[in-house]
PDB file of N, CA and C in Angstrom:
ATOM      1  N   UNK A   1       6.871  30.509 -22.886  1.00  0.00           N
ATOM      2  CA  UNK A   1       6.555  31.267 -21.666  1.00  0.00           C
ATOM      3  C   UNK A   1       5.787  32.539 -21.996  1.00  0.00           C
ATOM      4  N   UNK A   2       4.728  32.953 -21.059  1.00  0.00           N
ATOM      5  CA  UNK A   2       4.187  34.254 -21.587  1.00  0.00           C
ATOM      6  C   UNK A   2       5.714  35.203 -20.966  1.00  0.00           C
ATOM      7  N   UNK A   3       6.158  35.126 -20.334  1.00  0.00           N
ATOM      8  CA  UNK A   3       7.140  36.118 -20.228  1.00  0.00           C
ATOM      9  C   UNK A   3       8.652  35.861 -20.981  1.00  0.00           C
ATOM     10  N   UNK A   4       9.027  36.777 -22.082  1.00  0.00           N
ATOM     11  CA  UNK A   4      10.392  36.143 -22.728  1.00  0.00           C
ATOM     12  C   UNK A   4      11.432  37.113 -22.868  1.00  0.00           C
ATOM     13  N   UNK A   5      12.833  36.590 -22.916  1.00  0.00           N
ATOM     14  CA  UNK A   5      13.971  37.432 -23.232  1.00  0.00           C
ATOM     15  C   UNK A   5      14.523  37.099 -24.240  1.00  0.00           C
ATOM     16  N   UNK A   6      13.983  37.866 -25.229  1.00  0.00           N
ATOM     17  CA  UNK A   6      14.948  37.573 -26.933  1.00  0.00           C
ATOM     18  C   UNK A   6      16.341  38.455 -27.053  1.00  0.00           C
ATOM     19  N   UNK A   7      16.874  38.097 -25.804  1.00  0.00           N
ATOM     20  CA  UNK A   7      18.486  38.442 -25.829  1.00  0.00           C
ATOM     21  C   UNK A   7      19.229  37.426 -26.596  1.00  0.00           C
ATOM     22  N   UNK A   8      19.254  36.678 -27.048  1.00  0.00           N
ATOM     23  CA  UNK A   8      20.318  35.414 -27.837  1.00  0.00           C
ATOM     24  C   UNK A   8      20.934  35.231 -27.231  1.00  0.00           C
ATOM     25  N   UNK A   9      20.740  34.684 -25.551  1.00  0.00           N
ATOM     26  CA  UNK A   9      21.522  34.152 -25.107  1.00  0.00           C
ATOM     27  C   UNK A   9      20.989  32.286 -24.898  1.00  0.00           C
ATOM     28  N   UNK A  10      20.363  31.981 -25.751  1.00  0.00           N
ATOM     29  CA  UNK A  10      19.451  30.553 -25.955  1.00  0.00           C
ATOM     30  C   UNK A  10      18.167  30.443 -24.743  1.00  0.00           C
ATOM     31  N   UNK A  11      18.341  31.003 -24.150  1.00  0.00           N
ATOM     32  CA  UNK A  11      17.008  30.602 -23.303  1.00  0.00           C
ATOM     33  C   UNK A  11      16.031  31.504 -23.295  1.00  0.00           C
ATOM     34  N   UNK A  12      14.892  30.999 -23.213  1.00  0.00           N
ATOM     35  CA  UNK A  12      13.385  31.881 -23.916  1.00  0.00           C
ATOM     36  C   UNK A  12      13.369  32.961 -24.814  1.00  0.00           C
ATOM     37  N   UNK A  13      14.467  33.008 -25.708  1.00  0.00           N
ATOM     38  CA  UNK A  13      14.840  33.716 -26.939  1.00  0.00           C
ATOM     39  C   UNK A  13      13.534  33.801 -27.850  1.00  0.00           C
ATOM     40  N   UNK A  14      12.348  32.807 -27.724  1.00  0.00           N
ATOM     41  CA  UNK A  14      11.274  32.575 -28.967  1.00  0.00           C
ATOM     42  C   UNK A  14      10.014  32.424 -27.629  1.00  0.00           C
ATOM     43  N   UNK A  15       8.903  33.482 -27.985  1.00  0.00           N
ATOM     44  CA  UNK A  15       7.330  32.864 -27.518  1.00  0.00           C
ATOM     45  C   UNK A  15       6.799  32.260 -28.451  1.00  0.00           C
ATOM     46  N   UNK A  16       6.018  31.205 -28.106  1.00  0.00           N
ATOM     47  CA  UNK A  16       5.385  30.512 -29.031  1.00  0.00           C
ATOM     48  C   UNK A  16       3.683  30.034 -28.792  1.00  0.00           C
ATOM     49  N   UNK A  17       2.926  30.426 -29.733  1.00  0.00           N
ATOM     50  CA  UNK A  17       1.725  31.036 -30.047  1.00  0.00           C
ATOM     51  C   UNK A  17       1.133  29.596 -30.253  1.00  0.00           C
ATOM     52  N   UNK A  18       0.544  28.595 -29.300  1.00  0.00           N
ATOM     53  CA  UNK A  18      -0.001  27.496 -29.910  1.00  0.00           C
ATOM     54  C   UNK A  18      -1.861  27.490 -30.341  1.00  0.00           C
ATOM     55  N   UNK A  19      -2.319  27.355 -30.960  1.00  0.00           N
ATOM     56  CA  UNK A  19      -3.980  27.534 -31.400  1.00  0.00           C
ATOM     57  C   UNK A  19      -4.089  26.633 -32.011  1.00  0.00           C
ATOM     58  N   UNK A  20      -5.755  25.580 -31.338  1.00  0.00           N
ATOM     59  CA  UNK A  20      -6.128  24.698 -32.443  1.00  0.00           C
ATOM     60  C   UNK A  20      -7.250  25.354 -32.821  1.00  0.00           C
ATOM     61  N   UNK A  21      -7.451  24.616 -34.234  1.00  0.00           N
ATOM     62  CA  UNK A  21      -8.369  25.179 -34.847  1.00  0.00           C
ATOM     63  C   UNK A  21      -9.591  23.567 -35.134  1.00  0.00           C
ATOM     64  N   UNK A  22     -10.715  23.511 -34.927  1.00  0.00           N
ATOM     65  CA  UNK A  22     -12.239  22.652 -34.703  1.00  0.00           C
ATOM     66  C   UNK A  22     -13.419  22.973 -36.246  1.00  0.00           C
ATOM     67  N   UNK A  23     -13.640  21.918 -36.457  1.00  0.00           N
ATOM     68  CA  UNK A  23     -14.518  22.315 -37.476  1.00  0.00           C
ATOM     69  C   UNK A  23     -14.653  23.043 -38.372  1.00  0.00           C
ATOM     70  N   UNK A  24     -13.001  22.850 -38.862  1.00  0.00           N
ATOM     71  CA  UNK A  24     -13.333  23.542 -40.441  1.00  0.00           C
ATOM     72  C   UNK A  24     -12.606  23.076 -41.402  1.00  0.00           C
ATOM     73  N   UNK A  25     -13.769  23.051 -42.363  1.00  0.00           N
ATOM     74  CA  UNK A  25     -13.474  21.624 -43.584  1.00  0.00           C
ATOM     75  C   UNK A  25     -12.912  22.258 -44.694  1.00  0.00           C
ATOM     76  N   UNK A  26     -13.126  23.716 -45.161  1.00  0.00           N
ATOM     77  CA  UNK A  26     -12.557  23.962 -45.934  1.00  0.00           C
ATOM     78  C   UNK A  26     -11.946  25.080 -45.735  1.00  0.00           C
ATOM     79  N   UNK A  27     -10.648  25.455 -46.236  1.00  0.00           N
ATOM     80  CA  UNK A  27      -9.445  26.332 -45.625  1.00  0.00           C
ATOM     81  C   UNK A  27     -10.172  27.746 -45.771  1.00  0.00           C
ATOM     82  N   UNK A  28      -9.435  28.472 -44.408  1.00  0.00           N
ATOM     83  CA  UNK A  28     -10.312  29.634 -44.293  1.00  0.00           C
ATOM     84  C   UNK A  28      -9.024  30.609 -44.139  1.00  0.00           C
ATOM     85  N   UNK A  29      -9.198  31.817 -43.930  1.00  0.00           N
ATOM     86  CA  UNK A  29      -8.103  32.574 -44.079  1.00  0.00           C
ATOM     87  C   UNK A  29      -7.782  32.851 -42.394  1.00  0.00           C
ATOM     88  N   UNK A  30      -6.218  32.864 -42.051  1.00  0.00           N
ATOM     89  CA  UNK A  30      -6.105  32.537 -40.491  1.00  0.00           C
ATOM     90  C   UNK A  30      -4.820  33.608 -40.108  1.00  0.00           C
ATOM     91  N   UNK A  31      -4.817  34.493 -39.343  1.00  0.00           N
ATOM     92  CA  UNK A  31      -4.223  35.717 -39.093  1.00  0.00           C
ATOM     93  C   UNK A  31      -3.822  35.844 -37.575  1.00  0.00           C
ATOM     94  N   UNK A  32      -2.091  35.686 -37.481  1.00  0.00           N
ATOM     95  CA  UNK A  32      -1.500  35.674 -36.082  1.00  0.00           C
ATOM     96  C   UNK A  32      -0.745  37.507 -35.819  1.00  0.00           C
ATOM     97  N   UNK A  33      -0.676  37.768 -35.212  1.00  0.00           N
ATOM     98  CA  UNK A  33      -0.448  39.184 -35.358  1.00  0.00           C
ATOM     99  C   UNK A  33      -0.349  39.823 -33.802  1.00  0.00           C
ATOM    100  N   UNK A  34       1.052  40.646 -33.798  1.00  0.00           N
ATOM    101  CA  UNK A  34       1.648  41.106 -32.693  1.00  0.00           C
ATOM    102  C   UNK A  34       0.835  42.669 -32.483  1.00  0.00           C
ATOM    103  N   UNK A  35       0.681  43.355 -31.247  1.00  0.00           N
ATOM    104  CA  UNK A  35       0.340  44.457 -31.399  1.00  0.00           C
ATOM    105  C   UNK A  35       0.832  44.718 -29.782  1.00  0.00           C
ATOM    106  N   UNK A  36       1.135  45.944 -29.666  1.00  0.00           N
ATOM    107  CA  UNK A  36       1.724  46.661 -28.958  1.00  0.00           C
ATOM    108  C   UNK A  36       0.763  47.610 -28.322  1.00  0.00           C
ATOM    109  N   UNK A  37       0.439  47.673 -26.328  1.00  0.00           N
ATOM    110  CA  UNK A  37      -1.028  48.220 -26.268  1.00  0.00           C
ATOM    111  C   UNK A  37      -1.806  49.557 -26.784  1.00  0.00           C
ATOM    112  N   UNK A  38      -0.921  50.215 -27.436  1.00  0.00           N
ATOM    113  CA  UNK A  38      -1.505  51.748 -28.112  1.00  0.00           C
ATOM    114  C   UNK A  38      -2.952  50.800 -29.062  1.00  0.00           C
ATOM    115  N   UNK A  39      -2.463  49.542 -29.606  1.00  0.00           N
ATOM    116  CA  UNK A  39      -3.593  48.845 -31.184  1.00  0.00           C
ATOM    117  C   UNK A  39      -2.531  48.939 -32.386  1.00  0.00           C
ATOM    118  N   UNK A  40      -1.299  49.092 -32.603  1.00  0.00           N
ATOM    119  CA  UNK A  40      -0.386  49.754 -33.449  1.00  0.00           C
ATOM    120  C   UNK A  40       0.059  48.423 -33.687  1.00  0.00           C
ATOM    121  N   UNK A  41      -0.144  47.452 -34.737  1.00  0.00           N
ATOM    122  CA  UNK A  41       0.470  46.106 -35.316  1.00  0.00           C
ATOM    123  C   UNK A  41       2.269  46.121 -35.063  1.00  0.00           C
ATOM    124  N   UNK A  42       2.892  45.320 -34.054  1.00  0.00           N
ATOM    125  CA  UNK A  42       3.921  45.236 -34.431  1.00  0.00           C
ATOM    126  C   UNK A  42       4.691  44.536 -35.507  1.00  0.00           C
ATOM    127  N   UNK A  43       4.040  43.027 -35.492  1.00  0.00           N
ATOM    128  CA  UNK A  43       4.518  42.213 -36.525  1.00  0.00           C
ATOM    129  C   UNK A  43       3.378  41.315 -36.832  1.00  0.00           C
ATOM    130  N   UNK A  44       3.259  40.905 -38.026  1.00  0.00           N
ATOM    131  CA  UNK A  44       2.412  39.945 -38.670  1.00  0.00           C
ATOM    132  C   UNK A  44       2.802  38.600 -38.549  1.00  0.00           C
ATOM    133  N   UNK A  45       2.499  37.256 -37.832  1.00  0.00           N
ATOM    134  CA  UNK A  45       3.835  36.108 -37.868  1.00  0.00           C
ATOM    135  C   UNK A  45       2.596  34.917 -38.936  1.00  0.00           C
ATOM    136  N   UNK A  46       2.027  35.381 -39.339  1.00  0.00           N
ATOM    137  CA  UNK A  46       1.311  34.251 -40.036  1.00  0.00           C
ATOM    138  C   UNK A  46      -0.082  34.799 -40.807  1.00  0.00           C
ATOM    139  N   UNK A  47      -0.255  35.113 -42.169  1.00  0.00           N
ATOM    140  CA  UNK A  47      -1.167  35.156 -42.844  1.00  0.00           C
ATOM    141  C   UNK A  47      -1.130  33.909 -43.612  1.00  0.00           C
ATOM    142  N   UNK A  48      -2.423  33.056 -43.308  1.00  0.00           N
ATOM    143  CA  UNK A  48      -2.800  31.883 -44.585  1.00  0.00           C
ATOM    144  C   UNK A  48      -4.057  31.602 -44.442  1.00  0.00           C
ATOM    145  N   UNK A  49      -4.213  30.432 -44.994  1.00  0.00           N
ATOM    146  CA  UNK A  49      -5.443  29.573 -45.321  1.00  0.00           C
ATOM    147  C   UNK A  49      -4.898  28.369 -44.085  1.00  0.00           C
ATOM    148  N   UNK A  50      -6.335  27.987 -43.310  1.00  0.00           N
ATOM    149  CA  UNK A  50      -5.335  26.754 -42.720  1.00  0.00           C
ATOM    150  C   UNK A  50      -6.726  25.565 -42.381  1.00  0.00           C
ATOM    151  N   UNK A  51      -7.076  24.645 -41.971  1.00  0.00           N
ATOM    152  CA  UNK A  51      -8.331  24.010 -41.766  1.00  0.00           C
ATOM    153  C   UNK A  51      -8.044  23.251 -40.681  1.00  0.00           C
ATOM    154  N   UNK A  52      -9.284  22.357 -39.791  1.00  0.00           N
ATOM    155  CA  UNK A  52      -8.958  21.942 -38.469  1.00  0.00           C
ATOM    156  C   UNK A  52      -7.540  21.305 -38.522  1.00  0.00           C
ATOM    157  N   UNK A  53      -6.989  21.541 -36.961  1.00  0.00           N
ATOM    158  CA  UNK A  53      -5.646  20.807 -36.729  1.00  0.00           C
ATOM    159  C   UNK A  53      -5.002  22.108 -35.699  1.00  0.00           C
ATOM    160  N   UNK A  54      -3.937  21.482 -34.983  1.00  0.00           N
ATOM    161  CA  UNK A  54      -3.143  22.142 -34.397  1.00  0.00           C
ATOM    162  C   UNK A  54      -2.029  23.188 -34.618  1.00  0.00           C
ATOM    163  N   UNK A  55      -1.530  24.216 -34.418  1.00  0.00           N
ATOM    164  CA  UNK A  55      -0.649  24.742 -35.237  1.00  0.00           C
ATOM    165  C   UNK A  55       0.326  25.385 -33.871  1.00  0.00           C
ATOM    166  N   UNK A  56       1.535  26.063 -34.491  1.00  0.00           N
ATOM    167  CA  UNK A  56       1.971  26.842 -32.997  1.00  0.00           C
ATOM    168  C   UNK A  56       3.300  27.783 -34.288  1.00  0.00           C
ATOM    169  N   UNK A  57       3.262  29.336 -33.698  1.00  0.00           N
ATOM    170  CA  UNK A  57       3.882  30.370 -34.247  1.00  0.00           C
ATOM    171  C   UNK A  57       4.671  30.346 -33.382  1.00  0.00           C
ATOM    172  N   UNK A  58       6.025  31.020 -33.867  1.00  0.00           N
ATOM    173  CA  UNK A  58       6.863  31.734 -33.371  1.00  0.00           C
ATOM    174  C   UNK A  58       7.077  32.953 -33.591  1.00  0.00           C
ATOM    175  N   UNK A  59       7.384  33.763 -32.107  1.00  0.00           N
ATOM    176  CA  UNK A  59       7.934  35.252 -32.356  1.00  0.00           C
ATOM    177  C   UNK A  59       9.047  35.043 -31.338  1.00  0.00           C
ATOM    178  N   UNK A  60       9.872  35.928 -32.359  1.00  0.00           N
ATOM    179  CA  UNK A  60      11.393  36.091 -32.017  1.00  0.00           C
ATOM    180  C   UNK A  60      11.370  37.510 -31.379  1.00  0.00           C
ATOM    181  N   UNK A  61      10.250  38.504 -30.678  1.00  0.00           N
ATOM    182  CA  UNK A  61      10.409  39.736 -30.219  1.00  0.00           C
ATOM    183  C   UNK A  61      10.984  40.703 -30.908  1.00  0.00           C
ATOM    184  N   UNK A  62      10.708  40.482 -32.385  1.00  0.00           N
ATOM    185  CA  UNK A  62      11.301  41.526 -33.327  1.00  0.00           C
ATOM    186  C   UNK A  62       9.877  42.022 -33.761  1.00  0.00           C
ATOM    187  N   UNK A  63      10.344  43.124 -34.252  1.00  0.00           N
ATOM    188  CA  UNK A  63       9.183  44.205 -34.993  1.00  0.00           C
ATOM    189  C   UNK A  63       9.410  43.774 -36.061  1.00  0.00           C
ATOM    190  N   UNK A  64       8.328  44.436 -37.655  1.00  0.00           N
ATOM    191  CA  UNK A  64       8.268  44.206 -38.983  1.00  0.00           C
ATOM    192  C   UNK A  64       9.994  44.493 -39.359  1.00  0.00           C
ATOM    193  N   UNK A  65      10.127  45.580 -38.947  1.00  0.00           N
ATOM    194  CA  UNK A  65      11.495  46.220 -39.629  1.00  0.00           C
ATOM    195  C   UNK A  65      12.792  45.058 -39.139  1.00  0.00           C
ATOM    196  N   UNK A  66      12.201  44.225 -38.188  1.00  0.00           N
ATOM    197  CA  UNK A  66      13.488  43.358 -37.883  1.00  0.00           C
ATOM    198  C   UNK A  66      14.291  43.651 -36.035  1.00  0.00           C
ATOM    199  N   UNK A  67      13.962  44.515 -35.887  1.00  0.00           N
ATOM    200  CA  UNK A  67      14.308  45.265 -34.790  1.00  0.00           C
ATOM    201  C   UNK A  67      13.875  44.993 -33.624  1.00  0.00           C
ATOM    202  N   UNK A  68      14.815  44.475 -32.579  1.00  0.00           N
ATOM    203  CA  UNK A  68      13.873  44.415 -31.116  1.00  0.00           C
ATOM    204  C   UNK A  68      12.758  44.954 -30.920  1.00  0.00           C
ATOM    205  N   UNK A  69      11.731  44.559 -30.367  1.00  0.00           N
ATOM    206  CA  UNK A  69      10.941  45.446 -29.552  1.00  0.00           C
ATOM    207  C   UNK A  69      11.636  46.492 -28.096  1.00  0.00           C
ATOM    208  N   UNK A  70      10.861  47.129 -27.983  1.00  0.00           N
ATOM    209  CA  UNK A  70      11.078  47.366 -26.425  1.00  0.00           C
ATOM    210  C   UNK A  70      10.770  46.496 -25.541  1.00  0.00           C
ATOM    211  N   UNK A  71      11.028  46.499 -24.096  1.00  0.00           N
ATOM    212  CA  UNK A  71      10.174  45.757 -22.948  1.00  0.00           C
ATOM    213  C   UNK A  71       8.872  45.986 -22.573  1.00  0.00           C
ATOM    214  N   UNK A  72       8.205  45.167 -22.351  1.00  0.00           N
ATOM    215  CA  UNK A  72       7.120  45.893 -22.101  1.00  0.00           C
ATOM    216  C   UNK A  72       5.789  44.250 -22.782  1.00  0.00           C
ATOM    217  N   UNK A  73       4.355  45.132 -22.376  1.00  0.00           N
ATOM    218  CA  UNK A  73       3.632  43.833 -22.419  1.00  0.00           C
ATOM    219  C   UNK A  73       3.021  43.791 -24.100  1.00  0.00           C
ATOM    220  N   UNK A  74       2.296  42.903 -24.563  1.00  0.00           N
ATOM    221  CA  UNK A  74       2.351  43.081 -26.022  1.00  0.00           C
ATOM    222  C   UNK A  74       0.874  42.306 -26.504  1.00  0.00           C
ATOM    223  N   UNK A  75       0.060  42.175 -27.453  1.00  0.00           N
ATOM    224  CA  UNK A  75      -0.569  40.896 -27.468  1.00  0.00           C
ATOM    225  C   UNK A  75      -0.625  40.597 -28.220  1.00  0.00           C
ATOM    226  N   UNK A  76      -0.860  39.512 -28.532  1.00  0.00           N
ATOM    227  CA  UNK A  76      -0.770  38.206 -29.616  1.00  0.00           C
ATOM    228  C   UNK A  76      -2.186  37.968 -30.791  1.00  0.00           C
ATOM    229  N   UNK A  77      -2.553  38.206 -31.367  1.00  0.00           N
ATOM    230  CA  UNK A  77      -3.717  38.231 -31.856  1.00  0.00           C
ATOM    231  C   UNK A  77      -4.305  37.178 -32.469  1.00  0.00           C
ATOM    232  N   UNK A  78      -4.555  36.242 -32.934  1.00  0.00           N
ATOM    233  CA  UNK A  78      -5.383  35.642 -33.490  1.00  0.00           C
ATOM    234  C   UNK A  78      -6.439  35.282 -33.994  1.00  0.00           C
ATOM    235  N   UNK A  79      -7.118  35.786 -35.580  1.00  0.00           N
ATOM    236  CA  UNK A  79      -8.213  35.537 -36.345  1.00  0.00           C
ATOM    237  C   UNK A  79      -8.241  34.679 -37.197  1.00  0.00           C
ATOM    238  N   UNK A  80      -9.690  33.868 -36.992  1.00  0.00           N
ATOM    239  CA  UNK A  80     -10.311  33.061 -38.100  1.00  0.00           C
ATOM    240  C   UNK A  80     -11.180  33.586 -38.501  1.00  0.00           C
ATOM    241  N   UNK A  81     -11.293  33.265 -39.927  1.00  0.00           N
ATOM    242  CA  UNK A  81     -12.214  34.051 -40.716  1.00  0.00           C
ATOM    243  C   UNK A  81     -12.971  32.730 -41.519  1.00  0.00           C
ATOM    244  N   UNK A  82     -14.435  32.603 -41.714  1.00  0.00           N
ATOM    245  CA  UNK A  82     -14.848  31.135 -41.922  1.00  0.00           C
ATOM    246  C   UNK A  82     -16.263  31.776 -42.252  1.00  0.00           C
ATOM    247  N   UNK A  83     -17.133  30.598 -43.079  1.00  0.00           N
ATOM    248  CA  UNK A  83     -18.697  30.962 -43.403  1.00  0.00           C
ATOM    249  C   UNK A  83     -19.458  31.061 -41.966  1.00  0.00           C
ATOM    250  N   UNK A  84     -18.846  31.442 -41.284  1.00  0.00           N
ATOM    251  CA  UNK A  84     -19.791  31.189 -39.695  1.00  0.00           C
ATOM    252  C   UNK A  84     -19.298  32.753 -39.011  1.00  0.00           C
ATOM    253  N   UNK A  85     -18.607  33.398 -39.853  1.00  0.00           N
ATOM    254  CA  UNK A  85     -18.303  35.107 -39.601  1.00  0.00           C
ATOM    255  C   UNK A  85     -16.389  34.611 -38.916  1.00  0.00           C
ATOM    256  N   UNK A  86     -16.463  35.857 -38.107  1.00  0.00           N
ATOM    257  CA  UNK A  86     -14.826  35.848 -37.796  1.00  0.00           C
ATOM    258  C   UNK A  86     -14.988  35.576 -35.999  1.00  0.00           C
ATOM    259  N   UNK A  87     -13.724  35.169 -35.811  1.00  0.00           N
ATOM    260  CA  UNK A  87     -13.928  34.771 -34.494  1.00  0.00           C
ATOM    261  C   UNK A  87     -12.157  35.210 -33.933  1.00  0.00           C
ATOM    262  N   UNK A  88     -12.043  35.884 -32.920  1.00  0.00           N
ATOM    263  CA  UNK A  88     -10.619  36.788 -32.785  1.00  0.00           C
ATOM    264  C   UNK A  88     -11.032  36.064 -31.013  1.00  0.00           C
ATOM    265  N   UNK A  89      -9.065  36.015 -30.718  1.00  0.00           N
ATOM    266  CA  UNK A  89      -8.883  35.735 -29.297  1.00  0.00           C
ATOM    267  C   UNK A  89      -7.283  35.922 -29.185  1.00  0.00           C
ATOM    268  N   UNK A  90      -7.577  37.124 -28.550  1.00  0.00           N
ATOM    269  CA  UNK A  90      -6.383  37.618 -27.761  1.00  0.00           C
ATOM    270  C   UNK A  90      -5.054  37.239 -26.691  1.00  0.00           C
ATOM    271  N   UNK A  91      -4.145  37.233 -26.365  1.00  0.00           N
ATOM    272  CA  UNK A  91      -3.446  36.996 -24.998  1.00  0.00           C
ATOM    273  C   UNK A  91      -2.480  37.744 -24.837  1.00  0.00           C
ATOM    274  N   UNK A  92      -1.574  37.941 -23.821  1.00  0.00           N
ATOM    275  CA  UNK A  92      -0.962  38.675 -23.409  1.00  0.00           C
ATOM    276  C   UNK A  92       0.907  38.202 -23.521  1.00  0.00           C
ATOM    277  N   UNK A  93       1.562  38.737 -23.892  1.00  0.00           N
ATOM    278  CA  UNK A  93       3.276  38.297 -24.154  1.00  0.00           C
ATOM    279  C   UNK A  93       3.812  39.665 -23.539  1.00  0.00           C
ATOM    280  N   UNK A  94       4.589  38.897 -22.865  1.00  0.00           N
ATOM    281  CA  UNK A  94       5.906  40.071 -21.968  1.00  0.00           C
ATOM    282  C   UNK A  94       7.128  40.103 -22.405  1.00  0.00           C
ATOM    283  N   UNK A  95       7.999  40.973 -22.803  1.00  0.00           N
ATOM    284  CA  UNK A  95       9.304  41.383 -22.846  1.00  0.00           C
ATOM    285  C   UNK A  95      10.041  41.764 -22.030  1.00  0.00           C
ATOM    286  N   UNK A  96      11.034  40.976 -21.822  1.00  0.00           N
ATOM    287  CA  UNK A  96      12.038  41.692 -20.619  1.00  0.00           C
ATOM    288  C   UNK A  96      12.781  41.303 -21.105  1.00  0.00           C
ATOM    289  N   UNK A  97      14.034  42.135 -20.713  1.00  0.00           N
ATOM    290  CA  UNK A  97      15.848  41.742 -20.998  1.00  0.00           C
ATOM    291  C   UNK A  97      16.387  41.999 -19.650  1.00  0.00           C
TER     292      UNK A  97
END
């Protein structure tokens, strides 16, 4: 759901970040990443190498340190980096409890 409650009470406890990736043959470096609207990185959920195919992240609404976030709206980041330059696409994730 773009809107989630990572209260642990089992329901929408996890957003999940699905991106395919098209035409690329050899692994490129691929960067999922939380940020909070100041631009201030909350959490990193995926640095690798990855090549075409489907993939999907999870965030558990924790910060680096482990720690809830606050409520509030957040976005999701996503970069590919490839011989064809970098290509970034954004969306939007909500917190509520």
């Amino acid at each position: 759901p773009s809107v989630f409650t990572p209260n642990a009470d089992g329901v929408n406890d996890e957003v999940f970040i699905e991106y395919s990736i098209l035409h690329l043959l050899t692994p490129s470096p691929v960067e999922v990443n939380i940020y909070d609207l100041s631009g201030r990185r909350v959490r990193s959920l995926q640095v690798a190498e990855a090549i075409s195919g489907r993939f999907r992240v999870a965030w558990d609404g924790r910060d680096a340190a482990g720690r809830l976030v606050p409520p509030g709206i957040y976005l999701a980041a996503l970069e590919i980096r490839s011989d064809r330059g970098t290509q970034r696409s954004v969306g939007q994730v909500v917190v509520a409890y």
